[in-house]
C-alpha atoms as a PDB file:
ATOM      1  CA  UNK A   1       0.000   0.000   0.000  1.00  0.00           C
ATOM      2  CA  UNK A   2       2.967   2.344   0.580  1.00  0.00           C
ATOM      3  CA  UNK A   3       4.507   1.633  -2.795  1.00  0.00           C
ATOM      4  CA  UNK A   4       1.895   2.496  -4.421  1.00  0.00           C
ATOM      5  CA  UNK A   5       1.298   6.378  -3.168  1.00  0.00           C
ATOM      6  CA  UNK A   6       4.964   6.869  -2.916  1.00  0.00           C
ATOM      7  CA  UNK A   7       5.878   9.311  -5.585  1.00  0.00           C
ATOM      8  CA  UNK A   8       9.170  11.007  -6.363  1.00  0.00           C
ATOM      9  CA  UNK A   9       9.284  14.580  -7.392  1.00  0.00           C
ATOM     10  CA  UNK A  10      11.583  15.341 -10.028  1.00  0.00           C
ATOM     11  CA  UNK A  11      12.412  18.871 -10.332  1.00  0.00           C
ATOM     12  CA  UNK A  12      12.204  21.159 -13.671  1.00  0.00           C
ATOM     13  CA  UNK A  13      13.264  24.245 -14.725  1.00  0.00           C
ATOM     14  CA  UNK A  14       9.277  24.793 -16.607  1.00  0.00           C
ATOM     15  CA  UNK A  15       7.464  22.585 -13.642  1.00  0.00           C
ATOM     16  CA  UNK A  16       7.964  19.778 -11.076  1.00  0.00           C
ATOM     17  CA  UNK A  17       6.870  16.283 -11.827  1.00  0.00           C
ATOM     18  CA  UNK A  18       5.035  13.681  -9.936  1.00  0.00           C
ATOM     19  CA  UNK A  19       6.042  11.041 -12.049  1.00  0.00           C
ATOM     20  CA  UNK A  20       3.031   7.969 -12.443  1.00  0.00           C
ATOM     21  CA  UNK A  21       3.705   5.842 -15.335  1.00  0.00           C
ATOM     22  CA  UNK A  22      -0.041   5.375 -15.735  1.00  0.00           C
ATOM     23  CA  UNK A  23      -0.864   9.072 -16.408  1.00  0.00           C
ATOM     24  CA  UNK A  24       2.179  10.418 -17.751  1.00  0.00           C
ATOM     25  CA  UNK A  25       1.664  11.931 -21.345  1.00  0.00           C
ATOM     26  CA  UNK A  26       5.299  11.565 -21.840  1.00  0.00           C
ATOM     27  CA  UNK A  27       5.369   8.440 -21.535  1.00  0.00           C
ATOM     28  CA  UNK A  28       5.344   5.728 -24.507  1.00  0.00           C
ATOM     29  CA  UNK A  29       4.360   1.846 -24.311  1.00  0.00           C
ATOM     30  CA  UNK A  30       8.095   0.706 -24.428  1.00  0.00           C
ATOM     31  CA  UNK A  31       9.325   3.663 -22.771  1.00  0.00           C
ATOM     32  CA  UNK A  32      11.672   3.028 -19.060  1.00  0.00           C
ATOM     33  CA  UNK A  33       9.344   4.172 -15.839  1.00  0.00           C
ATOM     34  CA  UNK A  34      11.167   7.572 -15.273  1.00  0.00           C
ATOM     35  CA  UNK A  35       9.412  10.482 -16.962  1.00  0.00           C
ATOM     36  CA  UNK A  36      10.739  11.886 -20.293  1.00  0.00           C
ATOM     37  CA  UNK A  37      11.464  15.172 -19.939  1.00  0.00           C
ATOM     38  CA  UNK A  38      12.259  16.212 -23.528  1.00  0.00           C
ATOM     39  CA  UNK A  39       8.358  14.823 -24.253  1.00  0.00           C
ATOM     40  CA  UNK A  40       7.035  16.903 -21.108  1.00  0.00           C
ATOM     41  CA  UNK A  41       4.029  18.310 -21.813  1.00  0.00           C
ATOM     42  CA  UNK A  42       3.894  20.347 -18.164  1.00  0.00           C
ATOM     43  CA  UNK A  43       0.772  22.431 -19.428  1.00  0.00           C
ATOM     44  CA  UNK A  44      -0.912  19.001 -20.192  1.00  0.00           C
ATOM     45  CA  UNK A  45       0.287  16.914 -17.827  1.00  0.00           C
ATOM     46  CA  UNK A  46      -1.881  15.560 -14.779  1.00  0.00           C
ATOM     47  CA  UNK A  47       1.950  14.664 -12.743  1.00  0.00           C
ATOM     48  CA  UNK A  48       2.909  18.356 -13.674  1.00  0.00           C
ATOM     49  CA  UNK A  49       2.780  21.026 -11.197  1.00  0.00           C
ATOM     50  CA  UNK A  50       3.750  24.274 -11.844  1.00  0.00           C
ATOM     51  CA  UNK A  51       4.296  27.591  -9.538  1.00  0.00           C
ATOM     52  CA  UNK A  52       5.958  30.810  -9.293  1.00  0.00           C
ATOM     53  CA  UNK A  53       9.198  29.098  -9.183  1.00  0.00           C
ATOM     54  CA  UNK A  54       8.516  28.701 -12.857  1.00  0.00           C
ATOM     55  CA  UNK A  55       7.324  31.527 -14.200  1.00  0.00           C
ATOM     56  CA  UNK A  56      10.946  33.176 -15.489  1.00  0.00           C
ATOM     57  CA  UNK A  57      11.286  29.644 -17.495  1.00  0.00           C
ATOM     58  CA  UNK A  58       8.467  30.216 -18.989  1.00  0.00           C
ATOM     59  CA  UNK A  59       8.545  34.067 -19.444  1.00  0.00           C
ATOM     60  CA  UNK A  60      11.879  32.898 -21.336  1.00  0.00           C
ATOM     61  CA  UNK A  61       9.928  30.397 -23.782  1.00  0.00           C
ATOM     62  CA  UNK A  62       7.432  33.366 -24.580  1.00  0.00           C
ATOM     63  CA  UNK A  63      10.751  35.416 -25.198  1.00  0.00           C
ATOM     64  CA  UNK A  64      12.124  32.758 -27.444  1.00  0.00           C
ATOM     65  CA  UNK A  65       8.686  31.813 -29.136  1.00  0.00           C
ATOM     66  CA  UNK A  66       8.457  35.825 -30.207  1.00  0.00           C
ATOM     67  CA  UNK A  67      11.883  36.146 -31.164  1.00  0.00           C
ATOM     68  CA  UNK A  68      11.044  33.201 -33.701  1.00  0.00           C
ATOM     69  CA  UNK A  69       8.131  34.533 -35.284  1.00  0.00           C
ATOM     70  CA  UNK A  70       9.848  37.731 -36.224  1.00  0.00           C
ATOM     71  CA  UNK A  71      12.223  35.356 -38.976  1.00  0.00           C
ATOM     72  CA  UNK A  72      11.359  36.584 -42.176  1.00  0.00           C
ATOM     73  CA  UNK A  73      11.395  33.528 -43.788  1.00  0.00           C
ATOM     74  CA  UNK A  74       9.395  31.291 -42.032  1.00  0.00           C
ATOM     75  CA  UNK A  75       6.438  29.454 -44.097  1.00  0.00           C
ATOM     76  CA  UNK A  76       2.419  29.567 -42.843  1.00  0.00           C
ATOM     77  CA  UNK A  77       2.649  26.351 -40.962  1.00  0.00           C
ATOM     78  CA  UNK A  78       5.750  27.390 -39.085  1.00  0.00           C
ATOM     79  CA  UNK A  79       3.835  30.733 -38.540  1.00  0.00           C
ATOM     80  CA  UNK A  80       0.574  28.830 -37.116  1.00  0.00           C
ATOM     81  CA  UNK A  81       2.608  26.468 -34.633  1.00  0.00           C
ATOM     82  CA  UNK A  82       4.742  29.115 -33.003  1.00  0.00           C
ATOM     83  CA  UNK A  83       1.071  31.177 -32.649  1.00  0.00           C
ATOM     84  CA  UNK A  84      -0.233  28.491 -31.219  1.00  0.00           C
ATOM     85  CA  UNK A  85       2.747  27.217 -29.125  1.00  0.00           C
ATOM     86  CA  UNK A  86       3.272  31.280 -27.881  1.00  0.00           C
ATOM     87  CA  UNK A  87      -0.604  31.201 -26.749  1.00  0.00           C
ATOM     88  CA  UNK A  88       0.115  27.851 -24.809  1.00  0.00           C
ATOM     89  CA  UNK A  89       2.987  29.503 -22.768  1.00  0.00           C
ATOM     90  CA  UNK A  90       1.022  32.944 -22.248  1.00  0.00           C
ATOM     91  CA  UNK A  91      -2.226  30.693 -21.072  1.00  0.00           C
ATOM     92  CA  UNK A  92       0.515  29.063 -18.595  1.00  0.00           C
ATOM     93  CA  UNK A  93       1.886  32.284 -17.745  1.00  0.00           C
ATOM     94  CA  UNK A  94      -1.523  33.946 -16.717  1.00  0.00           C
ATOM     95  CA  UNK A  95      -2.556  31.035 -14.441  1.00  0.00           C
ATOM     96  CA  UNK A  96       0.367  31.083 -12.366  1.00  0.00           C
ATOM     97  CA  UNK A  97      -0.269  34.962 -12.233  1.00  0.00           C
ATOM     98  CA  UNK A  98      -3.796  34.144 -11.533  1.00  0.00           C
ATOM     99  CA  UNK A  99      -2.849  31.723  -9.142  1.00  0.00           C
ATOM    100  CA  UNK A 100      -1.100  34.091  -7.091  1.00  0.00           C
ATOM    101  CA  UNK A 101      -3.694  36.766  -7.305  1.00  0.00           C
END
């Protein structure tokens, strides 16, 4: 019974993890039990929790996200995702300010 609400927090620069294989979104069938933190999906995730702590890594991905729409050269479909990954990380951004309100 112990095992199975033991959890170990794993630490993150864009949220903290409560890693359960059976939620995880990172996870994949033949993927090891540890999360996969390049697949994170911390906006998404049911283990993620994320807090003040946070919010700078994430004002940085909005910083980055902008800086990449202003290439000149990038086609429609690069356009749409970085609009769409940009309103992700703002959404993010105003719940932990929301949070805190």
């Amino acid at each position: 019974m112990l095992k199975a609400s033991a959890r170990t927090l794993h630490i993150g620069t864009l949220n903290d993890c409560y890693y359960q294989p059976e939620t995880a979104l990172c996870r994949t069938p033949s993927g090891e039990d540890r999360p996969l933190l390049n697949s994170c999906r911390p906006d998404r995730c049911g283990n993620s929790t994320i807090t003040t702590r946070h919010r700078s890594g994430w004002e940085a991905a909005r910083g980055d996200t902008e800086r990449a729409l202003a290439f000149v050269g990038l086609s429609d479909l690069q356009r749409t995702a970085l609009r769409g990954h940009l309103n992700d990380v703002t959404k993010v951004i105003e719940g932990i300010d929301c949070a805190n309100d």
